[in-house]
C-alpha atoms as a PDB file:
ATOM      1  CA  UNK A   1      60.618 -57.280 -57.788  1.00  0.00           C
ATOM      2  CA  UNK A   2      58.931 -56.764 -54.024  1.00  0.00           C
ATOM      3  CA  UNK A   3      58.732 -52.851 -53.610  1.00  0.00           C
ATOM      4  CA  UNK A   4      60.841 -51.243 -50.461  1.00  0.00           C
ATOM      5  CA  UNK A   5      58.846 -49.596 -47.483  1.00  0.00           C
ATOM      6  CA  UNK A   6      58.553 -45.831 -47.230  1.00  0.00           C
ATOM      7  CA  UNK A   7      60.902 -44.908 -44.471  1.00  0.00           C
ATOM      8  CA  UNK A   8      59.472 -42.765 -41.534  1.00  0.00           C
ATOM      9  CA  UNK A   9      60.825 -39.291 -42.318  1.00  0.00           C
ATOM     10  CA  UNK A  10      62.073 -36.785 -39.468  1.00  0.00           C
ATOM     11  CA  UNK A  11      61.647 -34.015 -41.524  1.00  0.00           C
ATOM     12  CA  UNK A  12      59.517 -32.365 -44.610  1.00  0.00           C
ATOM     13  CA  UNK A  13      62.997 -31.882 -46.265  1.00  0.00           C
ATOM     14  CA  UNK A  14      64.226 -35.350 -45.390  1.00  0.00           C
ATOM     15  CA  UNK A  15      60.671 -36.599 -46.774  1.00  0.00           C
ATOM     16  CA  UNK A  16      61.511 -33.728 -50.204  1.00  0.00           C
ATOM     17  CA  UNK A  17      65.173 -35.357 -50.458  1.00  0.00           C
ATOM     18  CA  UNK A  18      63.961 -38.801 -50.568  1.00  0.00           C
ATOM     19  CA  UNK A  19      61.499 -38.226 -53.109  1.00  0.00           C
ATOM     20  CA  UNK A  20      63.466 -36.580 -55.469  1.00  0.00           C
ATOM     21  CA  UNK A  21      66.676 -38.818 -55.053  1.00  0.00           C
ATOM     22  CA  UNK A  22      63.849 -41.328 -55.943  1.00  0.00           C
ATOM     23  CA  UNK A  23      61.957 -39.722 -58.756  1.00  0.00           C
ATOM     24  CA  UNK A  24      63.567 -42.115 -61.278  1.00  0.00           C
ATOM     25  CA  UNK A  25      61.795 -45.002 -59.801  1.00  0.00           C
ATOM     26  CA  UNK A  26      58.668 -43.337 -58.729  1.00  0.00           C
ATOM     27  CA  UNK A  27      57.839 -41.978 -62.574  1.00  0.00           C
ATOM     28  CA  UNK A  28      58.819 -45.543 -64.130  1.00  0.00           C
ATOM     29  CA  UNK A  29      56.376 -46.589 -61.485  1.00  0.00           C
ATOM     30  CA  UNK A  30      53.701 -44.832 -62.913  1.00  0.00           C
ATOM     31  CA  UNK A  31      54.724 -44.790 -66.107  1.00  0.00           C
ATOM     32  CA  UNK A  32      53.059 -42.178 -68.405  1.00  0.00           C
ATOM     33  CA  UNK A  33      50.469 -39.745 -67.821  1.00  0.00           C
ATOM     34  CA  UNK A  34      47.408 -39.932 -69.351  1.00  0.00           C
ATOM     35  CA  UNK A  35      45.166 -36.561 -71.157  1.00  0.00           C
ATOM     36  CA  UNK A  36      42.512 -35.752 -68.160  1.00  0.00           C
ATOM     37  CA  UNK A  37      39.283 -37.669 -69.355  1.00  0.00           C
ATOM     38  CA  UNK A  38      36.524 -35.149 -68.245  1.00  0.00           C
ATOM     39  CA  UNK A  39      33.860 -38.369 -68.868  1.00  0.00           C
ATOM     40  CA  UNK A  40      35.537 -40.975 -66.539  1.00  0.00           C
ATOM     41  CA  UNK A  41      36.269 -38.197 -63.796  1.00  0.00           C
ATOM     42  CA  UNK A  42      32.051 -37.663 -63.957  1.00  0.00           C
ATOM     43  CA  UNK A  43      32.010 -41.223 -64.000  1.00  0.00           C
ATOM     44  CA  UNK A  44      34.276 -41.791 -61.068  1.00  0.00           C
ATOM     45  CA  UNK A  45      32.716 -38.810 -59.268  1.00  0.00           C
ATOM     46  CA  UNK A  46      35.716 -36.509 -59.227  1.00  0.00           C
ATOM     47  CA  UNK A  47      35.322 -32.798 -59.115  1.00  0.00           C
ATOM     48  CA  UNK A  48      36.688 -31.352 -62.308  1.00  0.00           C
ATOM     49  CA  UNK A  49      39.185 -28.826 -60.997  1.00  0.00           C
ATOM     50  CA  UNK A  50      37.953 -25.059 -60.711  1.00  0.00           C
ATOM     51  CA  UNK A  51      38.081 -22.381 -62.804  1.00  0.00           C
ATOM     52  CA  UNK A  52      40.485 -20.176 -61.776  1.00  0.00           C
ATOM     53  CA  UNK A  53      40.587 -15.892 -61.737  1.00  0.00           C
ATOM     54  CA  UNK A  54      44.219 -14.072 -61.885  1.00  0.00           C
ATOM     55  CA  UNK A  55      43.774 -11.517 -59.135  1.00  0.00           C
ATOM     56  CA  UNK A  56      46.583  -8.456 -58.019  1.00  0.00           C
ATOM     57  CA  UNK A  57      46.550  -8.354 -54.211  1.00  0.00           C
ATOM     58  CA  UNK A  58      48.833  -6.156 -52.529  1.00  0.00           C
ATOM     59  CA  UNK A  59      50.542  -7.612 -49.430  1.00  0.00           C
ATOM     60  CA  UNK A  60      52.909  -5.767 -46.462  1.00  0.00           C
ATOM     61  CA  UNK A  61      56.672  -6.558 -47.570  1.00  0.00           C
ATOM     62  CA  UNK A  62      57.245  -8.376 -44.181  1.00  0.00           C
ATOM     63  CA  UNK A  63      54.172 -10.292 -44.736  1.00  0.00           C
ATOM     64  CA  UNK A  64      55.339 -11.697 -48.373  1.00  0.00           C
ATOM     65  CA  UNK A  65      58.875 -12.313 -47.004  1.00  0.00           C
ATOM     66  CA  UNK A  66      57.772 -14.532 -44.064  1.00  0.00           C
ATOM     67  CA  UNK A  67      55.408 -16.413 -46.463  1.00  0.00           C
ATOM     68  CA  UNK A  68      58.220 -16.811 -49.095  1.00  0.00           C
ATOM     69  CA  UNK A  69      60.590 -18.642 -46.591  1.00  0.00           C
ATOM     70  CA  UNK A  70      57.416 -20.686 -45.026  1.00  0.00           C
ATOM     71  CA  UNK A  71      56.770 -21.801 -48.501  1.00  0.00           C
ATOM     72  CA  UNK A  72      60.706 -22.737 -49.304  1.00  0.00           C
ATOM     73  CA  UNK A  73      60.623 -24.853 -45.990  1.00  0.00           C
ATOM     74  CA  UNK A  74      57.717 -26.748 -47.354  1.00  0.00           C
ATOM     75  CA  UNK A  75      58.960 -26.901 -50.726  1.00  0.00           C
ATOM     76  CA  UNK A  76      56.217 -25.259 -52.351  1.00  0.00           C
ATOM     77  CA  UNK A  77      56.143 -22.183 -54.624  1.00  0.00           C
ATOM     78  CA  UNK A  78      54.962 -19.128 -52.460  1.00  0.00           C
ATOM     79  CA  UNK A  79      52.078 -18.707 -54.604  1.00  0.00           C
ATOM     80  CA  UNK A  80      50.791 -21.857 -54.033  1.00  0.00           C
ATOM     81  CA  UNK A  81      51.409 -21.738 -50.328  1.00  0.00           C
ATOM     82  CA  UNK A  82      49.291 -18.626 -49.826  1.00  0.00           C
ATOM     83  CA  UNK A  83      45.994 -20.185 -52.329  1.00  0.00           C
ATOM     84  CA  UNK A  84      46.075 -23.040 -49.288  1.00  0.00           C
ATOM     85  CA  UNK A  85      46.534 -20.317 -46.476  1.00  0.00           C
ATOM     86  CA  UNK A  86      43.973 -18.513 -48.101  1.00  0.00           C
ATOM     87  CA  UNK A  87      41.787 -21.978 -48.566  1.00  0.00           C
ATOM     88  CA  UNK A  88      41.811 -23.497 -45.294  1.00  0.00           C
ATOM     89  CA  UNK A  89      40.548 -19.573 -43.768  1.00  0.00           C
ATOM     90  CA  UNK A  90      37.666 -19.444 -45.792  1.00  0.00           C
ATOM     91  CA  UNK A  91      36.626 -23.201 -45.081  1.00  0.00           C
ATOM     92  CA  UNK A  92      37.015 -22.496 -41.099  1.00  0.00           C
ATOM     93  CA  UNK A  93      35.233 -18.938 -41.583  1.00  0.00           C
ATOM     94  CA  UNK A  94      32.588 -21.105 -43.149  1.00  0.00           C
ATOM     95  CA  UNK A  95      31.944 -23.161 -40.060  1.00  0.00           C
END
């Protein structure tokens, strides 16, 4: 069976909404996950993923608020969101 085009998407949430309406198809589609094989990553030449540190940071109310909602527009746990704010500042301090 010929797979359908992606649509163009007007918005992240349109994009979100198709996705998971779709999820059915996209996991049979990929059927089941595999155990990480450290070996073939070398092989392959990915990057194993980092080691991580749990940190406390204390942030200004307003400040966690606004990157709370940011996050719920893009779908993503807040968390997450602010590990990629904080991410992309470091790489363009770096420059």
């Amino acid at each position: 069976m010929p797979r359908k085009p992606i649509p163009e998407f007007k918005s992240e949430a349109e994009e979100a909404a198709f996705w998971y309406a779709n999820r059915d198809n996209v996991e049979a589609f990929l059927g089941e996950p595999r155990p990480f094989d450290q070996a073939l990553a070398d092989k392959i030449g990915l990057a194993a993923r980092p080691k991580t540190e749990a940190i406390s940071l204390r942030l200004p109310g307003g400040d966690l608020s606004r990157a709370k909602a940011i996050a719920a527009k893009k779908g993503l746990p807040y968390q997450t969101y602010l590990k990629m704010l904080i991410h992309e500042a470091l790489e363009r301090e770096a420059i």
